[in-house]
C-alpha atoms as a PDB file:
ATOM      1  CA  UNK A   1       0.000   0.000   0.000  1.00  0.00           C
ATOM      2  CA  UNK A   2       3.241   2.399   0.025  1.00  0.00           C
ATOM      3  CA  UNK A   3       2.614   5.176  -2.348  1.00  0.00           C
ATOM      4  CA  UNK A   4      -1.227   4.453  -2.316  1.00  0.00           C
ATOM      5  CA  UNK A   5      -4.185   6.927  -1.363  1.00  0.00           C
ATOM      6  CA  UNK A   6      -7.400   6.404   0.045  1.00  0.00           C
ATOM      7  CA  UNK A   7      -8.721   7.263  -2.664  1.00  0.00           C
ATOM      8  CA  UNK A   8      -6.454   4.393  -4.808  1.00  0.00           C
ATOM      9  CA  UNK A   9      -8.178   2.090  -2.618  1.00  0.00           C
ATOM     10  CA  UNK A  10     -11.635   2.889  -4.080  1.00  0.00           C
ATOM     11  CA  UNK A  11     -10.471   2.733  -7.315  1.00  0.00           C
ATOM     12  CA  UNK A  12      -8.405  -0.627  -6.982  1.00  0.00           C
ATOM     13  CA  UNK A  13      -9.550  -2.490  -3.886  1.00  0.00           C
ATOM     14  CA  UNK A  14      -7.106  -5.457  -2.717  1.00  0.00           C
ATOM     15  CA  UNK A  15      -6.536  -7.194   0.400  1.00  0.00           C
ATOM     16  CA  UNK A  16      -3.261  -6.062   1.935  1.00  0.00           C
ATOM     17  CA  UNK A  17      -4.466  -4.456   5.102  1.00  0.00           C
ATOM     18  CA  UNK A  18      -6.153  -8.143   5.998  1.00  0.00           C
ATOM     19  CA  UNK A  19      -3.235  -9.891   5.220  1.00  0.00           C
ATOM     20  CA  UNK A  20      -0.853  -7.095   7.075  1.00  0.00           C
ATOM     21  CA  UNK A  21      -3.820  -7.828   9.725  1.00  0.00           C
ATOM     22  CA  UNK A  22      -3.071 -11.646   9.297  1.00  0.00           C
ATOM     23  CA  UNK A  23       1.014 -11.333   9.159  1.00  0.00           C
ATOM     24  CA  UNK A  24       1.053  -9.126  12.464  1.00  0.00           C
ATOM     25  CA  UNK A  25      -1.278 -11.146  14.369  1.00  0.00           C
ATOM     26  CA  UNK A  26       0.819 -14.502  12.909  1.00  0.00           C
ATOM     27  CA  UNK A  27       4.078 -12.790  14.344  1.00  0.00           C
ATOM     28  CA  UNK A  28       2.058 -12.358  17.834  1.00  0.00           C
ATOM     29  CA  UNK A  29       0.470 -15.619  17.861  1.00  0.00           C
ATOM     30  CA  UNK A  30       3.762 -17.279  17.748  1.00  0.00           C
ATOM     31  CA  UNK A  31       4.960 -16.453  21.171  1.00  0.00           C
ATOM     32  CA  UNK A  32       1.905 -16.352  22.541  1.00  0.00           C
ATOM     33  CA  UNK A  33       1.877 -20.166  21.910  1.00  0.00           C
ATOM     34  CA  UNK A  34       1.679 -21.427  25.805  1.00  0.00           C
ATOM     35  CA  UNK A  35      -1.155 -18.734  26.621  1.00  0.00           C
ATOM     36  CA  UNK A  36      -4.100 -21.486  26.672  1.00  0.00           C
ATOM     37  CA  UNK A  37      -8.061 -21.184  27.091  1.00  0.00           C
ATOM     38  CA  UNK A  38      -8.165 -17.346  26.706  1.00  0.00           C
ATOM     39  CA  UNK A  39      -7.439 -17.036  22.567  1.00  0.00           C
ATOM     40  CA  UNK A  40     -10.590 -15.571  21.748  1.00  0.00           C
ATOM     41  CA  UNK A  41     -10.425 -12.663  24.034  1.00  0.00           C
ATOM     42  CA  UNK A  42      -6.975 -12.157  22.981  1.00  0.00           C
ATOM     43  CA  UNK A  43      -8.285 -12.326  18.759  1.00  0.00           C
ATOM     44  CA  UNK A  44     -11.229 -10.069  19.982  1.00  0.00           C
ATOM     45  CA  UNK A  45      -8.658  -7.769  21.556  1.00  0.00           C
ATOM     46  CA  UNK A  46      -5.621  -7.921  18.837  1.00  0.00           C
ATOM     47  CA  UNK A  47      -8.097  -6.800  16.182  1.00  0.00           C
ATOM     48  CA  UNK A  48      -9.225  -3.770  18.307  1.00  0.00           C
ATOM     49  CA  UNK A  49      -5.933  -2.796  18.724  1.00  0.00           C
ATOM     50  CA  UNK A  50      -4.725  -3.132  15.237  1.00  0.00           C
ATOM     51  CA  UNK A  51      -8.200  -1.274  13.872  1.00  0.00           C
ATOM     52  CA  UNK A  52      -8.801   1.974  16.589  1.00  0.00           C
ATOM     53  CA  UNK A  53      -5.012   2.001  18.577  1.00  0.00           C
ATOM     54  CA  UNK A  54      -2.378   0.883  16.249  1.00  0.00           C
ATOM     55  CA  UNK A  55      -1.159   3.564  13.822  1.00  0.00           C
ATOM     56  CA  UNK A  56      -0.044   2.406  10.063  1.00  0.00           C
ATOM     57  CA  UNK A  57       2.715   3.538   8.488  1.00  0.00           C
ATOM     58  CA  UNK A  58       1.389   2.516   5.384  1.00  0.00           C
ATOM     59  CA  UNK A  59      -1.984   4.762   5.690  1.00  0.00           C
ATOM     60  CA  UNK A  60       0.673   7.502   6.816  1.00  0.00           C
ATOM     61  CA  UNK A  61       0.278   7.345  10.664  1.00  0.00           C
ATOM     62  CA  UNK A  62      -3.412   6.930  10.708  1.00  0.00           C
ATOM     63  CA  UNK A  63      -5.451   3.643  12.105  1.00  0.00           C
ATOM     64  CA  UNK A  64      -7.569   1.491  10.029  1.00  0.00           C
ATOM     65  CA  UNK A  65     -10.760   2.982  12.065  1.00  0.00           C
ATOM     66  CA  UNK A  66      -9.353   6.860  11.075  1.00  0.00           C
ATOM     67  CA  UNK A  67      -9.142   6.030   7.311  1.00  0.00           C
ATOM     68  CA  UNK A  68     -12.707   4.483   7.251  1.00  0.00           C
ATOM     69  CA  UNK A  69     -13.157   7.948   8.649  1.00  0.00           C
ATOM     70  CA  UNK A  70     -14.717   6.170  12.337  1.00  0.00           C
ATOM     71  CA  UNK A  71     -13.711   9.725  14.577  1.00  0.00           C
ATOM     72  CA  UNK A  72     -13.785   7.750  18.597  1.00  0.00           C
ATOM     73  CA  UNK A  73     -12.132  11.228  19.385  1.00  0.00           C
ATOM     74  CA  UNK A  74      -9.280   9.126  21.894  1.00  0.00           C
ATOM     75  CA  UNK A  75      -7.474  11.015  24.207  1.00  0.00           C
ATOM     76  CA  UNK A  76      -3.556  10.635  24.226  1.00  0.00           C
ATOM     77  CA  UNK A  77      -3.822   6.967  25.950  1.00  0.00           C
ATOM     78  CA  UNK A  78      -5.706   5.491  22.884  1.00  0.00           C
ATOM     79  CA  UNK A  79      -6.716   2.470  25.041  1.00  0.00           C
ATOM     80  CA  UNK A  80      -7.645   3.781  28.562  1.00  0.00           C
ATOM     81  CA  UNK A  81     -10.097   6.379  26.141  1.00  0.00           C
ATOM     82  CA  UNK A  82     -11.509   3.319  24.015  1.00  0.00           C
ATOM     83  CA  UNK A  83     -12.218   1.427  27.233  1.00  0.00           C
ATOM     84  CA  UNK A  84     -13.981   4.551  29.007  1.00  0.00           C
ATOM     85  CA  UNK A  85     -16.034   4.747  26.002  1.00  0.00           C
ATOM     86  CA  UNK A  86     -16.793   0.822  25.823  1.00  0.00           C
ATOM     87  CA  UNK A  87     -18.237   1.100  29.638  1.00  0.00           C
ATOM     88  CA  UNK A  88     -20.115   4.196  28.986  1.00  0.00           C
ATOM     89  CA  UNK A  89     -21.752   2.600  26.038  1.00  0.00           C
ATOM     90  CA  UNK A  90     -22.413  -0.485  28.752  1.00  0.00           C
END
């Protein structure tokens, strides 16, 4: 996606965030390889991180959630915000 705009994207749709998605989580995974009966929660809670905290260097510095122009409106500590906002939604 180097050298690609949004606006590329809507023009010439591919996969390569899912599989950048799949190849970071892969890298994760592999160490993570003794952590048993809890892999769900940590899928559930890789994918948030990669979509609303983790910025891209390939969508220069913005998260997935930013580009697909999602505005959560996180405070400095990306994940203490998102969780505030998760409980105040609960």
């Amino acid at each position: 996606m180097l050298g690609m705009k949004e606006k590329d994207l809507e023009t010439h749709p591919n996969n390569n965030v899912i599989e950048r998605f799949h190849s970071t989580f892969r890298e994760r995974d592999k160490v993570m390889r003794g952590f048993k009966g809890k892999e769900e929660n940590f899928a559930d809670a890789f994918r948030t991180y990669y979509n609303f905290i983790k910025q891209h260097e390939g969508l220069n510095g913005k998260t997935p959630s930013e580009v697909a122009n999602i505005d959560l409106q996180l405070d400095r500590n990306r994940w203490l915000s998102l969780v505030r906002k998760a409980n105040d939604k609960g």
